[in-house]
PDB file of N, CA and C in Angstrom:
ATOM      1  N   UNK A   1      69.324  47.165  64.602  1.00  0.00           N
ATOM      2  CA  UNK A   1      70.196  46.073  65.000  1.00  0.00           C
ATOM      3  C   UNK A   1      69.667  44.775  64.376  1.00  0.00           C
ATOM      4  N   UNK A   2      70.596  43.984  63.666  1.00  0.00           N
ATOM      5  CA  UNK A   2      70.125  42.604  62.859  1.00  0.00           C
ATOM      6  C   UNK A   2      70.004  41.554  64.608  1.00  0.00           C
ATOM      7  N   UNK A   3      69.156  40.747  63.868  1.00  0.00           N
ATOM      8  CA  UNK A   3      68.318  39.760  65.054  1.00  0.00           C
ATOM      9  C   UNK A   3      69.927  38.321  64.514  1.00  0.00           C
ATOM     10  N   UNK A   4      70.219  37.902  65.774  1.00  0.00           N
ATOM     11  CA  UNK A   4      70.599  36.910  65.894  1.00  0.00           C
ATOM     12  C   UNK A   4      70.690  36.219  65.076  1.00  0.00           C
ATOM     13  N   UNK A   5      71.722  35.041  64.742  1.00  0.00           N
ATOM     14  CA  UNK A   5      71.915  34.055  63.746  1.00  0.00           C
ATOM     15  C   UNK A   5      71.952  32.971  64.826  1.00  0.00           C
ATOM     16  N   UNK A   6      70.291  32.243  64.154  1.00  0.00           N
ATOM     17  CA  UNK A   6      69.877  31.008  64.937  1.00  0.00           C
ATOM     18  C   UNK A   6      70.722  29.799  65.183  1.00  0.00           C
ATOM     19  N   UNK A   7      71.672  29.636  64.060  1.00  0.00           N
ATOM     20  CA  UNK A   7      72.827  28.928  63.402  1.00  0.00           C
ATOM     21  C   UNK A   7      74.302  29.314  63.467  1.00  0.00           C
ATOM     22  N   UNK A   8      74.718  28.405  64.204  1.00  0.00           N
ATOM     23  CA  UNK A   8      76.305  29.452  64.920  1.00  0.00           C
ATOM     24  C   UNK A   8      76.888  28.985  63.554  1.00  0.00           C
ATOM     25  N   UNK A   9      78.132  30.124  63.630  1.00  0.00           N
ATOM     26  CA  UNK A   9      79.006  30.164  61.888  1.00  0.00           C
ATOM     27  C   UNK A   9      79.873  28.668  62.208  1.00  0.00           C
ATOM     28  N   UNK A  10      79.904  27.543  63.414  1.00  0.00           N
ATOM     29  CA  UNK A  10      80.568  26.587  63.480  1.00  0.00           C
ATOM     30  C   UNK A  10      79.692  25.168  63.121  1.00  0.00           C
ATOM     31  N   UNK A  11      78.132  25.546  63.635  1.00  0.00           N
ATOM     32  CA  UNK A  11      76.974  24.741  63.117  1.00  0.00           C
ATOM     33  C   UNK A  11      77.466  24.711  61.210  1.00  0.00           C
ATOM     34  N   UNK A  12      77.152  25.840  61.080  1.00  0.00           N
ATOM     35  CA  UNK A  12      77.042  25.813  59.046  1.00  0.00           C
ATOM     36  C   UNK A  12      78.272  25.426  58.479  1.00  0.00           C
ATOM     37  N   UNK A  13      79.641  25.423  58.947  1.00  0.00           N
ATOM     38  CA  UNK A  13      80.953  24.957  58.555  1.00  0.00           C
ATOM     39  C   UNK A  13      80.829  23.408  58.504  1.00  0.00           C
ATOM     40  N   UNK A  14      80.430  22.925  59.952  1.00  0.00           N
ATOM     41  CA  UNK A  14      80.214  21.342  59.971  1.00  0.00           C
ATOM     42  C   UNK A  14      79.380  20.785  59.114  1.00  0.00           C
ATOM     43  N   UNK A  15      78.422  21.959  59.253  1.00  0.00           N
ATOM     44  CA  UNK A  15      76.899  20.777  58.155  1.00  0.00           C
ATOM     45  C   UNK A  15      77.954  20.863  56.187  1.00  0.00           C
ATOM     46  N   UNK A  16      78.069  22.233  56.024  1.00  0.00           N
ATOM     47  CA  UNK A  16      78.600  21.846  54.588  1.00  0.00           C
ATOM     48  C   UNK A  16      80.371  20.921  54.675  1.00  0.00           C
ATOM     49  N   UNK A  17      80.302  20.818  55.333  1.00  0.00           N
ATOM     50  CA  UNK A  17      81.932  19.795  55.478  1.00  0.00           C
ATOM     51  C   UNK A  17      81.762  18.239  55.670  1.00  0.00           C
ATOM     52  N   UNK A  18      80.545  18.162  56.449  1.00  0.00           N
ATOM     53  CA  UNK A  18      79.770  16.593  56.444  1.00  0.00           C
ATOM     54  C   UNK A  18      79.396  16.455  54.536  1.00  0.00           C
ATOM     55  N   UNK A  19      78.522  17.191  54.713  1.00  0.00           N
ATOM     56  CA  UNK A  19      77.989  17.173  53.102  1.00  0.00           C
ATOM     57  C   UNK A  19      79.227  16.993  51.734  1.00  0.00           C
ATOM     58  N   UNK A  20      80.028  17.824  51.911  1.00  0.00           N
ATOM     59  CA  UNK A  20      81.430  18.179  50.742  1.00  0.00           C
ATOM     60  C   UNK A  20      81.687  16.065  50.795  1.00  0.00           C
ATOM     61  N   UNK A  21      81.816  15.848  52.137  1.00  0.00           N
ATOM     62  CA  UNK A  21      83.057  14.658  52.515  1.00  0.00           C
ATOM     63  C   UNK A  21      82.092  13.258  52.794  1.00  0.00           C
ATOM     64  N   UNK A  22      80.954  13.483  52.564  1.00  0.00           N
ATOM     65  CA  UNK A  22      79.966  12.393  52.728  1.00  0.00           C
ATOM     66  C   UNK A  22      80.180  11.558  51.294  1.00  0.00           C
ATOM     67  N   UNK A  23      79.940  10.848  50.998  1.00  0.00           N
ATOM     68  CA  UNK A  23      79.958   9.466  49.776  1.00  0.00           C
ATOM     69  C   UNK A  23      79.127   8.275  50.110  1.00  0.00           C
ATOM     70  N   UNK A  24      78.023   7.688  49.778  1.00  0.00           N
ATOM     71  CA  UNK A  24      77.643   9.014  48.456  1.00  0.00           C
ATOM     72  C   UNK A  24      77.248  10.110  49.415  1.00  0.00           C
ATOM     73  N   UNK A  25      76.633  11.056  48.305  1.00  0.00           N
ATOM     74  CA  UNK A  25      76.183  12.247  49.433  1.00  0.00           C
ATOM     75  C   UNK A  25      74.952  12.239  49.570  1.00  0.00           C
ATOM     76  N   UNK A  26      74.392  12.632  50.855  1.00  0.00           N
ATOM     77  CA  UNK A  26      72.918  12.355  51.769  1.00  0.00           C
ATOM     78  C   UNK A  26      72.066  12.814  50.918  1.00  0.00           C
ATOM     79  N   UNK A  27      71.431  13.024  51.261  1.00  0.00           N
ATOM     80  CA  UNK A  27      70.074  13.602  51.466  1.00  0.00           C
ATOM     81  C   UNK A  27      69.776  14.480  52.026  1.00  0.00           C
ATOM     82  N   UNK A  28      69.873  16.131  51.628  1.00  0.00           N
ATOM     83  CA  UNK A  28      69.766  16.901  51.991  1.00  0.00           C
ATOM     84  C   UNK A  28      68.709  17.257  53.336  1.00  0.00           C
ATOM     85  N   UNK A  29      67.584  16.126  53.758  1.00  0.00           N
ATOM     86  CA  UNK A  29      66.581  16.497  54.630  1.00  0.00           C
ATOM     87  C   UNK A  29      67.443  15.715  55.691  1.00  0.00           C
ATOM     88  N   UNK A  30      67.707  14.492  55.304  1.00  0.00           N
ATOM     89  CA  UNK A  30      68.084  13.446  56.119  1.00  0.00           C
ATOM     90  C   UNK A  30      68.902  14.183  57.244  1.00  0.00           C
ATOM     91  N   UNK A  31      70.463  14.496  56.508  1.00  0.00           N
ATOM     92  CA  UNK A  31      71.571  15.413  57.050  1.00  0.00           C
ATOM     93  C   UNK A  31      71.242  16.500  58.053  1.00  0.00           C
ATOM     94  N   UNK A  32      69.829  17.229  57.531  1.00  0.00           N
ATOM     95  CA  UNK A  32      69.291  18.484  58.010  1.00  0.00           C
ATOM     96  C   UNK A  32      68.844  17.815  59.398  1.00  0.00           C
ATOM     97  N   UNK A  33      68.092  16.710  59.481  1.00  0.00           N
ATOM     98  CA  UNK A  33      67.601  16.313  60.366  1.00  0.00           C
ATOM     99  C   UNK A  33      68.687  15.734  61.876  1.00  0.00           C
ATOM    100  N   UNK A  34      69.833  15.096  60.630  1.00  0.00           N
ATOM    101  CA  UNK A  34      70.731  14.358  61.903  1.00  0.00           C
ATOM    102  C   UNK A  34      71.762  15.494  62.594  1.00  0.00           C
ATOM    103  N   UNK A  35      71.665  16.936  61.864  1.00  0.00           N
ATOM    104  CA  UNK A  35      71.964  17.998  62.503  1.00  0.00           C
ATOM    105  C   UNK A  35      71.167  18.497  63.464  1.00  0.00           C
ATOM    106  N   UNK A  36      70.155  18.517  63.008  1.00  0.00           N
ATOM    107  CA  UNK A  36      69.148  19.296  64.228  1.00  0.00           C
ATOM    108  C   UNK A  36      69.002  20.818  63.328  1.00  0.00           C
ATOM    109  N   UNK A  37      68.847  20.954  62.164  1.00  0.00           N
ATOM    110  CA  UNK A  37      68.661  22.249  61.719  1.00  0.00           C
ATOM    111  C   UNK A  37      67.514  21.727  60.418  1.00  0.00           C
ATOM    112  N   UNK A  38      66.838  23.024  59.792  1.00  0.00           N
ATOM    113  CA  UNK A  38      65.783  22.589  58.714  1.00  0.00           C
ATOM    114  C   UNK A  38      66.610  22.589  57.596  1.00  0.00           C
ATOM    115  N   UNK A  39      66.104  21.621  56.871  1.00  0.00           N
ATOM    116  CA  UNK A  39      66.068  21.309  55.565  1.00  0.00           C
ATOM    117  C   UNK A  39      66.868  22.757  54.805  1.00  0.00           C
ATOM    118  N   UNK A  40      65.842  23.505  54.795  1.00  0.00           N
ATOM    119  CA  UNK A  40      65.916  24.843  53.815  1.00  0.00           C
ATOM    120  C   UNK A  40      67.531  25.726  54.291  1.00  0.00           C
ATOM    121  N   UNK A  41      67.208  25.521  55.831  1.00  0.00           N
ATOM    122  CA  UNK A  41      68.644  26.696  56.087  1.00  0.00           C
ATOM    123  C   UNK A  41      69.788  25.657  55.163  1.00  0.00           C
ATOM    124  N   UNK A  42      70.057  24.429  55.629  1.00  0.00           N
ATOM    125  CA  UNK A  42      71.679  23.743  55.246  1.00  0.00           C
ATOM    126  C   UNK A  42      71.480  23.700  53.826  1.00  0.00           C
ATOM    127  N   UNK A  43      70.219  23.798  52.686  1.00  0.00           N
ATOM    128  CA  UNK A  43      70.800  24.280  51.740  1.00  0.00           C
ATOM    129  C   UNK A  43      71.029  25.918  51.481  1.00  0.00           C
ATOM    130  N   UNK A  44      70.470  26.521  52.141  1.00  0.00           N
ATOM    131  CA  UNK A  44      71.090  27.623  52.234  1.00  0.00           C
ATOM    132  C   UNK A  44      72.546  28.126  52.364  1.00  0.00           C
ATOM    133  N   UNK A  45      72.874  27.016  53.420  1.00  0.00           N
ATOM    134  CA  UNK A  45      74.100  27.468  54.055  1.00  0.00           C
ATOM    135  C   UNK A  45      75.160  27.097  52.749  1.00  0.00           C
ATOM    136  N   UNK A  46      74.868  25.634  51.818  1.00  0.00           N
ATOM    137  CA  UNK A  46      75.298  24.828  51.127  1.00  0.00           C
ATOM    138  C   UNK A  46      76.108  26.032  50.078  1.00  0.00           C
ATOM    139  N   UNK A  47      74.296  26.817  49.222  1.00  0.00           N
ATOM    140  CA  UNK A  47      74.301  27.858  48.668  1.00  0.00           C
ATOM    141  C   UNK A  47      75.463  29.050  48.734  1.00  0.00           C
ATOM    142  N   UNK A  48      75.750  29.635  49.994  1.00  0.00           N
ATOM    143  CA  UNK A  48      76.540  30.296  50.715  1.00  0.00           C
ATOM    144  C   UNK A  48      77.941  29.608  50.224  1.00  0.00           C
ATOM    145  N   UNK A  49      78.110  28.860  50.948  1.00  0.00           N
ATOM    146  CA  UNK A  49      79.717  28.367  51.137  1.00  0.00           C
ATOM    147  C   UNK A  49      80.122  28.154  49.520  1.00  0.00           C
ATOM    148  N   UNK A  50      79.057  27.677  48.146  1.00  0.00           N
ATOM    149  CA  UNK A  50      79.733  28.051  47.061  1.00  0.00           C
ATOM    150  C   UNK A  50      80.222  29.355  47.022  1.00  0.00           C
ATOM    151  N   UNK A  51      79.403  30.038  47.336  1.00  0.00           N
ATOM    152  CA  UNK A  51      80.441  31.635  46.860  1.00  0.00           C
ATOM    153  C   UNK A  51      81.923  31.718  47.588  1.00  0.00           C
ATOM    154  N   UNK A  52      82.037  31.273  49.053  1.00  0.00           N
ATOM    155  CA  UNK A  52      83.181  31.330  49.544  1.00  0.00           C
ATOM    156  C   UNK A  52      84.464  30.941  48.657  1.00  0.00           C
ATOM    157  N   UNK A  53      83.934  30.089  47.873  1.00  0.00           N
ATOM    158  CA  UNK A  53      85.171  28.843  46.950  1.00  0.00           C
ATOM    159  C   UNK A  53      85.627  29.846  45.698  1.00  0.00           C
ATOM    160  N   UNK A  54      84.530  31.124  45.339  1.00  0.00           N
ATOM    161  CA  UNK A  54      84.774  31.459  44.629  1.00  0.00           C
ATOM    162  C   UNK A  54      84.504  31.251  42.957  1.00  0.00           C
TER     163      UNK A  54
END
């Protein structure tokens, strides 16, 4: 059985939708921080949501 996703799929939608619609755009730690998530996951998540676009 896979362990939990620390990061609800509505957390990672908001963080890359702040990011897409931010101008200029943050600072990837900054953002991470005023979310409440690390640095590394929201570019992760960032990472991710390119493939969604295709």
């Amino acid at each position: 059985m896979a362990a939990p996703r620390k990061y609800s799929l509505e957390l990672r939608e908001r963080a890359v939708r702040m990011y897409r619609t931010s101008d200029p755009k943050p600072q990837t730690k900054k953002l991470a921080v005023d979310l409440g998530v690390h640095p590394e996951a929201l570019r992760g998540h960032w990472r991710v949501s390119l493939s969604w676009r295709g």
